[in-house]
PDB file of N, CA and C in Angstrom:
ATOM      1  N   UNK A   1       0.840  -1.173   0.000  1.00  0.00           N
ATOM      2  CA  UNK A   1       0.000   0.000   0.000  1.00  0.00           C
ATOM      3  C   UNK A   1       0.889   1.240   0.000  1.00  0.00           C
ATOM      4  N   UNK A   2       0.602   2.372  -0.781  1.00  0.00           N
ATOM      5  CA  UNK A   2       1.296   3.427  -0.880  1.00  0.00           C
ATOM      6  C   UNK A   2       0.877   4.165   0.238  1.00  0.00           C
ATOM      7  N   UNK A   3       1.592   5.062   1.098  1.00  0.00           N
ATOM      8  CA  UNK A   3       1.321   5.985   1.963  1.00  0.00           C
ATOM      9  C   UNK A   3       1.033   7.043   1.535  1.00  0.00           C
ATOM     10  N   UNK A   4      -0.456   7.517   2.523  1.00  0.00           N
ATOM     11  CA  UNK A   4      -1.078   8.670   1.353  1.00  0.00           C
ATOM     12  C   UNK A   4      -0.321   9.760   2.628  1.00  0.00           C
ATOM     13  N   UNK A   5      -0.074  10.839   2.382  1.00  0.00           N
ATOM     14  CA  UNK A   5      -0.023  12.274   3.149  1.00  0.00           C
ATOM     15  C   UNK A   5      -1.219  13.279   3.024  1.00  0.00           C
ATOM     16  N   UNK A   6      -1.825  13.209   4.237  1.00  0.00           N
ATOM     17  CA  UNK A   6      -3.366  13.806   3.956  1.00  0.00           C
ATOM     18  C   UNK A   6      -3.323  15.770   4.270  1.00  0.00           C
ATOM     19  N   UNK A   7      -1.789  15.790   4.734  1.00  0.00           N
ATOM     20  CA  UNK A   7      -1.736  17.699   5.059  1.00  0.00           C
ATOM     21  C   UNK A   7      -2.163  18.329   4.294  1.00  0.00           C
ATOM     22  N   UNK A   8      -2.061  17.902   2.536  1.00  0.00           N
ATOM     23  CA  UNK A   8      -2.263  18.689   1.503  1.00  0.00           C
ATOM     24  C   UNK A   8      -3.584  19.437   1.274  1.00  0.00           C
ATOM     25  N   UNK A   9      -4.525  17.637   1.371  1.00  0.00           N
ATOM     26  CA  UNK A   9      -5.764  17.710   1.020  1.00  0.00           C
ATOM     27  C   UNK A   9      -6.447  18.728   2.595  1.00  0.00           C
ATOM     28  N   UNK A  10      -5.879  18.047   3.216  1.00  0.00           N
ATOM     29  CA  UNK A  10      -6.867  18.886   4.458  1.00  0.00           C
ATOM     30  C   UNK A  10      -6.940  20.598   4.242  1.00  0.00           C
ATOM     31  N   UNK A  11      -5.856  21.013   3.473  1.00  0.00           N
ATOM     32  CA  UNK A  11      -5.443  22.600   3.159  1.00  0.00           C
ATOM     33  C   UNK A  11      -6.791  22.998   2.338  1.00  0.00           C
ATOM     34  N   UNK A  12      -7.712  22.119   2.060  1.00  0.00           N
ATOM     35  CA  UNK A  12      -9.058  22.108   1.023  1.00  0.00           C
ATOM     36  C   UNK A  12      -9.823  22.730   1.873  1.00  0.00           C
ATOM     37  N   UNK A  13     -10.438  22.449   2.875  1.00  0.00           N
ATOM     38  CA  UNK A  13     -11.440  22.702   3.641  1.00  0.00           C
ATOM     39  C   UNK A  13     -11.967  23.808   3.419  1.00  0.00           C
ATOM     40  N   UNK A  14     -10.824  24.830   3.909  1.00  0.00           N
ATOM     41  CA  UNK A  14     -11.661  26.527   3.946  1.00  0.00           C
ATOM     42  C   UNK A  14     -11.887  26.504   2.404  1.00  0.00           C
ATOM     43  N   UNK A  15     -11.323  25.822   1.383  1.00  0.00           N
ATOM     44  CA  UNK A  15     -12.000  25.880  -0.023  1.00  0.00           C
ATOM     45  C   UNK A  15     -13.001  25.869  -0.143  1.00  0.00           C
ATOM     46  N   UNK A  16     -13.203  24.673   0.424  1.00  0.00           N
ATOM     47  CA  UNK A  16     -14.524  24.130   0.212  1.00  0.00           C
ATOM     48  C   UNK A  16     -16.116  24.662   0.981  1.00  0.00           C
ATOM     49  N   UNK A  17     -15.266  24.732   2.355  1.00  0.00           N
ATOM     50  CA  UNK A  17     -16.481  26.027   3.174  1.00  0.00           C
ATOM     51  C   UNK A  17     -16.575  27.067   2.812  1.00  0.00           C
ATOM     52  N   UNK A  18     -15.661  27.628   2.152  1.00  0.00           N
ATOM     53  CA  UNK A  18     -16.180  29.098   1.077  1.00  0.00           C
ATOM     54  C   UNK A  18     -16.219  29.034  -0.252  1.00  0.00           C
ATOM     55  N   UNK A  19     -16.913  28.063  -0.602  1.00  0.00           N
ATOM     56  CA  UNK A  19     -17.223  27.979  -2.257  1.00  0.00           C
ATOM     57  C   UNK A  19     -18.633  27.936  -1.841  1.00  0.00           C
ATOM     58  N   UNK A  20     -19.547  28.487  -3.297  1.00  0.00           N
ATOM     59  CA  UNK A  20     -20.824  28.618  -3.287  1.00  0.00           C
ATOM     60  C   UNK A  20     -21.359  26.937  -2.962  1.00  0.00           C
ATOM     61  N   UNK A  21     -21.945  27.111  -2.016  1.00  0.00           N
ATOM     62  CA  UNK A  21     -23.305  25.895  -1.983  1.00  0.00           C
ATOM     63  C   UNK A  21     -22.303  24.704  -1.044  1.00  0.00           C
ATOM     64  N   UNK A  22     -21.050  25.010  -0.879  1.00  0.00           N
ATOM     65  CA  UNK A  22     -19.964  23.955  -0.353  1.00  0.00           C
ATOM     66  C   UNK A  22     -19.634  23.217  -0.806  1.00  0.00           C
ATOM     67  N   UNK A  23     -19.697  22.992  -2.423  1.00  0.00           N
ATOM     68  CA  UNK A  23     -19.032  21.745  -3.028  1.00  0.00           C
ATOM     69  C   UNK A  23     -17.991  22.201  -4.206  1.00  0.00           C
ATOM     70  N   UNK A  24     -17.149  21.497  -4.132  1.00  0.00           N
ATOM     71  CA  UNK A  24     -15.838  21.777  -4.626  1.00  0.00           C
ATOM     72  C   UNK A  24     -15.706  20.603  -5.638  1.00  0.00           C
ATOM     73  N   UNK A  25     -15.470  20.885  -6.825  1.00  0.00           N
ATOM     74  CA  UNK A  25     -14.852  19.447  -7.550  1.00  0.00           C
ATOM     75  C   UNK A  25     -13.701  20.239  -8.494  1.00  0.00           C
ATOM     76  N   UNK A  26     -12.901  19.532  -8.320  1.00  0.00           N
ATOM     77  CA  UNK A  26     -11.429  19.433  -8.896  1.00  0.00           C
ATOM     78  C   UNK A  26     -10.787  18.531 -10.200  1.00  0.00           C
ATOM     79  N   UNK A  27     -10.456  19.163 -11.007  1.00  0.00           N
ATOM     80  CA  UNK A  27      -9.448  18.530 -12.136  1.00  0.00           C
ATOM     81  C   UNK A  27      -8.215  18.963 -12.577  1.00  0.00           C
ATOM     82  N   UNK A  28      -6.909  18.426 -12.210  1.00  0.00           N
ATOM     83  CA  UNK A  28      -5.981  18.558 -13.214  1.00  0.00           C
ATOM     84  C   UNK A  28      -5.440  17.905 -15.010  1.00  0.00           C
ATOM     85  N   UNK A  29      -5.714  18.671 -15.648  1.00  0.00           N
ATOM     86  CA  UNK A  29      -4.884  18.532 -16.856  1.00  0.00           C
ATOM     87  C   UNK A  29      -3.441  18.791 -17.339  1.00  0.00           C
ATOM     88  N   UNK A  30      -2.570  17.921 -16.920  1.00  0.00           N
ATOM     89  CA  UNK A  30      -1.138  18.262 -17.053  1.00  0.00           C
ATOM     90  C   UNK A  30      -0.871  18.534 -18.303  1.00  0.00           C
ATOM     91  N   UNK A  31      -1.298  17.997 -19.379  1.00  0.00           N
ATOM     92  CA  UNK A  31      -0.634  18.642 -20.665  1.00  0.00           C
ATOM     93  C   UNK A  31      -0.768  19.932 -21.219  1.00  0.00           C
ATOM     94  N   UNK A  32      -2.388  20.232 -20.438  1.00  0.00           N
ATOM     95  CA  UNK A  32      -2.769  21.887 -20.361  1.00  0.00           C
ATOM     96  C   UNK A  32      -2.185  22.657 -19.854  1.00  0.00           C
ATOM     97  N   UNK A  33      -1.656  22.123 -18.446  1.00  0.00           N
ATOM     98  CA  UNK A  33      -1.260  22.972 -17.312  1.00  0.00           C
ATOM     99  C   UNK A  33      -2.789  23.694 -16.745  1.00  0.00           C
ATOM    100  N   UNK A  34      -3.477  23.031 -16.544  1.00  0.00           N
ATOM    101  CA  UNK A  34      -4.827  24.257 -16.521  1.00  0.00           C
ATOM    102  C   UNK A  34      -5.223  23.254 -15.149  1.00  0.00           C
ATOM    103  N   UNK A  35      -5.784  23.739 -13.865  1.00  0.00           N
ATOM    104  CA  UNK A  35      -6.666  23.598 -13.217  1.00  0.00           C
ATOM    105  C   UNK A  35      -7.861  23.645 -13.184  1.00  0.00           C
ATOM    106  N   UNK A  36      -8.784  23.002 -13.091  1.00  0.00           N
ATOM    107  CA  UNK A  36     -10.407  22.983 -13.505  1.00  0.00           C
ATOM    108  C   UNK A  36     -11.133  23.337 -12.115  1.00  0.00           C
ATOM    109  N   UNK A  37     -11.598  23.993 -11.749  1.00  0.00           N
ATOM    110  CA  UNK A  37     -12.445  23.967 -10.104  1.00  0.00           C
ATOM    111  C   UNK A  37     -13.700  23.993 -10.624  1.00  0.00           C
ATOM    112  N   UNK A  38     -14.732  23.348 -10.124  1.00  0.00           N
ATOM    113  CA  UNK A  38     -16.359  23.750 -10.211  1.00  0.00           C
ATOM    114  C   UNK A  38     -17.016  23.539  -9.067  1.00  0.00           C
ATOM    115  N   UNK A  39     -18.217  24.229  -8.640  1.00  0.00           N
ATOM    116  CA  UNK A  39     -18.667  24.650  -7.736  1.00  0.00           C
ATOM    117  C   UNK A  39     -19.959  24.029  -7.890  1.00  0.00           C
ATOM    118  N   UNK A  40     -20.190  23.773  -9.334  1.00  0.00           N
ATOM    119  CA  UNK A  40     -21.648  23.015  -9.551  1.00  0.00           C
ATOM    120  C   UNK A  40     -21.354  21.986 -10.522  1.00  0.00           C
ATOM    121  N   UNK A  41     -21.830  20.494 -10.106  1.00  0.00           N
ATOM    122  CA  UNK A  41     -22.012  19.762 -11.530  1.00  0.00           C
ATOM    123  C   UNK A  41     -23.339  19.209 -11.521  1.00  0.00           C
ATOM    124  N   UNK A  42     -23.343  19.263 -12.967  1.00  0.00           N
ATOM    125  CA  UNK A  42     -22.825  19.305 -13.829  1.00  0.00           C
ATOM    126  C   UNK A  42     -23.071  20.775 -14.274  1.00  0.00           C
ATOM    127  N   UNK A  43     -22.075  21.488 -14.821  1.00  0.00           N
ATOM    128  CA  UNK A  43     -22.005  22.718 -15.266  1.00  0.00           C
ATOM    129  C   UNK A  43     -22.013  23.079 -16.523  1.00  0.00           C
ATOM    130  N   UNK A  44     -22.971  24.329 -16.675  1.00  0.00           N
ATOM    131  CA  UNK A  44     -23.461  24.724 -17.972  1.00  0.00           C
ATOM    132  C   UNK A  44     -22.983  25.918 -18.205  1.00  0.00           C
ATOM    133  N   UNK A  45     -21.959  26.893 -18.374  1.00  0.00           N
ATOM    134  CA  UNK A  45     -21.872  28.241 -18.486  1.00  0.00           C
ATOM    135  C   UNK A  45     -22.448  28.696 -19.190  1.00  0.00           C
ATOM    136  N   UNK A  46     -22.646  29.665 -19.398  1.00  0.00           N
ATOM    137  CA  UNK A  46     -23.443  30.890 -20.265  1.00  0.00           C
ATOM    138  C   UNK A  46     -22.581  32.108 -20.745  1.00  0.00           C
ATOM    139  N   UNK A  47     -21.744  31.881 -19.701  1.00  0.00           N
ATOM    140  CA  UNK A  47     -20.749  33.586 -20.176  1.00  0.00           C
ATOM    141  C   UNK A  47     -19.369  32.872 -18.955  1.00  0.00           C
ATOM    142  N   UNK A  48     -18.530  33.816 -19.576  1.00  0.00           N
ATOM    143  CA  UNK A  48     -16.744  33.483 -18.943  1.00  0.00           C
ATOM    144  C   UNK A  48     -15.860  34.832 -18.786  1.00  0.00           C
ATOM    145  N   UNK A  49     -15.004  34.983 -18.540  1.00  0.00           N
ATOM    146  CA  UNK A  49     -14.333  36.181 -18.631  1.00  0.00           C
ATOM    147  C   UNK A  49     -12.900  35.965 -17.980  1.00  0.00           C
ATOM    148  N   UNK A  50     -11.803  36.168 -18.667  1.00  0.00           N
ATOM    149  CA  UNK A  50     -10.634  35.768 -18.518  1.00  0.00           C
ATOM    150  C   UNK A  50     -10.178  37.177 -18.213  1.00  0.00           C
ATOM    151  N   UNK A  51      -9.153  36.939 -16.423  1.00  0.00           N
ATOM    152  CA  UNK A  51      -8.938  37.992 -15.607  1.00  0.00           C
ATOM    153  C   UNK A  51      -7.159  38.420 -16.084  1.00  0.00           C
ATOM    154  N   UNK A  52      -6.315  39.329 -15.653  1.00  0.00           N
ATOM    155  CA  UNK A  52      -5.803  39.451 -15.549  1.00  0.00           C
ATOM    156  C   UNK A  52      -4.790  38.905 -15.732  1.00  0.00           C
ATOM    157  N   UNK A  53      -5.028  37.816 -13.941  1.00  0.00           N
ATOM    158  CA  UNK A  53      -3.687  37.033 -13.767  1.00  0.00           C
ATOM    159  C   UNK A  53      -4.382  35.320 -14.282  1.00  0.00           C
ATOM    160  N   UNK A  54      -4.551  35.200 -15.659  1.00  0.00           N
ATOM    161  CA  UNK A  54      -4.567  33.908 -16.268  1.00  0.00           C
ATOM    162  C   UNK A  54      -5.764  33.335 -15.610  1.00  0.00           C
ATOM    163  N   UNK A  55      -6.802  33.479 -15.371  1.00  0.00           N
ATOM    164  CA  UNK A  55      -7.821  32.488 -14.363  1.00  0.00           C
ATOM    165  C   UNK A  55      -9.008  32.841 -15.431  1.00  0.00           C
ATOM    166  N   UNK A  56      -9.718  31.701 -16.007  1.00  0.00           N
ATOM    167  CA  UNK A  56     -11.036  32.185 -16.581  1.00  0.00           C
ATOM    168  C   UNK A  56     -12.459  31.693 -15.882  1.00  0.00           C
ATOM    169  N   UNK A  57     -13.501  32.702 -15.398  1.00  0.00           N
ATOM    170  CA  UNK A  57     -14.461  32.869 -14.554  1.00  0.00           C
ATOM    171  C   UNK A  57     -15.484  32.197 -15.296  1.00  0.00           C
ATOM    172  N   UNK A  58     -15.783  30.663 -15.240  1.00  0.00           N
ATOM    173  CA  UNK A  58     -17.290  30.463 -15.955  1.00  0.00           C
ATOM    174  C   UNK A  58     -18.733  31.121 -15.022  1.00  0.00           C
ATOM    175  N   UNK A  59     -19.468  31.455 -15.608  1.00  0.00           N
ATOM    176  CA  UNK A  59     -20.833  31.981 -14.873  1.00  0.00           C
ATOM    177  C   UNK A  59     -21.940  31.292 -15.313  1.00  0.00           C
ATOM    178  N   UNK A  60     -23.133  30.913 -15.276  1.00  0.00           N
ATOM    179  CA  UNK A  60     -24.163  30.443 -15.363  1.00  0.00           C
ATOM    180  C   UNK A  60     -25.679  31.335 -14.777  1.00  0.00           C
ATOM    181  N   UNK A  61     -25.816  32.467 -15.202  1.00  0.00           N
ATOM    182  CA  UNK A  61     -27.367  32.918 -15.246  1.00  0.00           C
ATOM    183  C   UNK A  61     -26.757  34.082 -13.664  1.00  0.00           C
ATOM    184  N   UNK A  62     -25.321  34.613 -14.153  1.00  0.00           N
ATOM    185  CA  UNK A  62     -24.565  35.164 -13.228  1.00  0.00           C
ATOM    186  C   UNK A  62     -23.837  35.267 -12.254  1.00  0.00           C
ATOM    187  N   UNK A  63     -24.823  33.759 -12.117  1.00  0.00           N
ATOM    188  CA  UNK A  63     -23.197  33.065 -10.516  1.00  0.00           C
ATOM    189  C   UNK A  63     -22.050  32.545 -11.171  1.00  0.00           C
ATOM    190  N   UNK A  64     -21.576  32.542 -10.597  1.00  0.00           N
ATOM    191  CA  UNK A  64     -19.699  31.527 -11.090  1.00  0.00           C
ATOM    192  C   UNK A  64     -20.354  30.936 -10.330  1.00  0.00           C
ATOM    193  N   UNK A  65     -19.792  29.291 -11.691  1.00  0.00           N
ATOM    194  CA  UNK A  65     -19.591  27.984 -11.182  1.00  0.00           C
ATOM    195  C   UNK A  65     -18.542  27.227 -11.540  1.00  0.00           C
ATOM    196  N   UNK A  66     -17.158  28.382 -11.760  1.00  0.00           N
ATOM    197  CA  UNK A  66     -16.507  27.365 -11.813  1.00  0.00           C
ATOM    198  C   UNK A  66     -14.822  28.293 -12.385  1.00  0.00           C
ATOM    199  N   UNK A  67     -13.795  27.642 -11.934  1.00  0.00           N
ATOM    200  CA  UNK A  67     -12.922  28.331 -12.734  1.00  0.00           C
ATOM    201  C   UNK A  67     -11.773  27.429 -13.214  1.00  0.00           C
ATOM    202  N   UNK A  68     -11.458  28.191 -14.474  1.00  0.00           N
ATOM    203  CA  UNK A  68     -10.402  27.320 -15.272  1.00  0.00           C
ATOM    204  C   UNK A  68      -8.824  28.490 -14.676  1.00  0.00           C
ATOM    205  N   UNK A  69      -7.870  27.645 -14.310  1.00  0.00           N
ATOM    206  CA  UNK A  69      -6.791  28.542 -13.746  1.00  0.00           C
ATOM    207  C   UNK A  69      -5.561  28.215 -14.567  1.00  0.00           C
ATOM    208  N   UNK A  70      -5.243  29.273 -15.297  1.00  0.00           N
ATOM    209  CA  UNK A  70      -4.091  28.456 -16.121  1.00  0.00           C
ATOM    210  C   UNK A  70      -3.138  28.488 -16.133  1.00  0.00           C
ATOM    211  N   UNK A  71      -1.955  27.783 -16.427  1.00  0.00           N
ATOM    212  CA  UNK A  71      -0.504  28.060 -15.983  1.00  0.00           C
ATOM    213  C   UNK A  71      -0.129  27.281 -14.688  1.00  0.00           C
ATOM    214  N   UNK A  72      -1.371  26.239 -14.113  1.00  0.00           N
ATOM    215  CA  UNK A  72      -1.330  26.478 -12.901  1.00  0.00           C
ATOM    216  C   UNK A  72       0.088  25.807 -12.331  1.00  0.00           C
ATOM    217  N   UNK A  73       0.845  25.226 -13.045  1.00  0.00           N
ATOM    218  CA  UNK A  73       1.730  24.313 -11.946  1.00  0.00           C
ATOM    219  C   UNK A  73       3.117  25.436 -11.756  1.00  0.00           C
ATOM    220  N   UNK A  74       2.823  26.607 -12.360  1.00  0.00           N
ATOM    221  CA  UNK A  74       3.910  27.386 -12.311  1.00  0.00           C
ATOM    222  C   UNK A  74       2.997  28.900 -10.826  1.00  0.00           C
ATOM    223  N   UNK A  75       1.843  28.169 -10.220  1.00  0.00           N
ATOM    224  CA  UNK A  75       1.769  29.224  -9.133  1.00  0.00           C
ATOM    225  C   UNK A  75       2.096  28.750  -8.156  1.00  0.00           C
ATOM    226  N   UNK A  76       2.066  27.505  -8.003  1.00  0.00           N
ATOM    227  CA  UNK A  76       2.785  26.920  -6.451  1.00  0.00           C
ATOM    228  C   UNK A  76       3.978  25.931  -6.900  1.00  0.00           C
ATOM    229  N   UNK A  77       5.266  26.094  -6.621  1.00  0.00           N
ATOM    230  CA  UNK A  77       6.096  24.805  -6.701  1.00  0.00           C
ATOM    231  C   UNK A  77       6.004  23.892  -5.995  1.00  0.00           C
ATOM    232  N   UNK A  78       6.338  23.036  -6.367  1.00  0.00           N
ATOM    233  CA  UNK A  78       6.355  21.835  -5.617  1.00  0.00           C
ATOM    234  C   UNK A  78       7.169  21.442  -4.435  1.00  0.00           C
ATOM    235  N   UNK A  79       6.720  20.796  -3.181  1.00  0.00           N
ATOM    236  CA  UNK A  79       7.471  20.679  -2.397  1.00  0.00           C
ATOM    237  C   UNK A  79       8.129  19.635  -1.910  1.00  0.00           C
TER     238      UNK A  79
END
């Protein structure tokens, strides 16, 4: 059995208690480099808007449900 290290995941929580409705679902795409977060599934956007610092905002009937973060393995290194 591989030994899991659970410090990482536990760093989720306040994610997850401050995301709309409390549910969090997660995807990495390594060949993208892109992080996937959604807040609702299954998710339907309607409109998006790509910020500044690389993060694009899906919305659905005006809430965000979800964000695509890109670049992501170059915002936290690895430890």
């Amino acid at each position: 059995m591989v030994p899991v290290t659970i410090d990482r995941y536990m760093q989720l929580i306040p994610a997850v208690k401050h995301s709309p409705k409390h549910y969090l679902w997660a995807s990495y795409d390594a060949e993208a480099d892109v992080l996937y977060v959604n807040f609702k599934k299954p998710r339907h956007a309607d409109d998006s808007e790509l910020t500044d610092d690389d993060v694009i905002i899906h919305y659905e009937q005006g809430e965000v449900i979800g964000l695509a973060i890109l670049n992501a393995s170059q915002r936290f290194p690895e430890s």
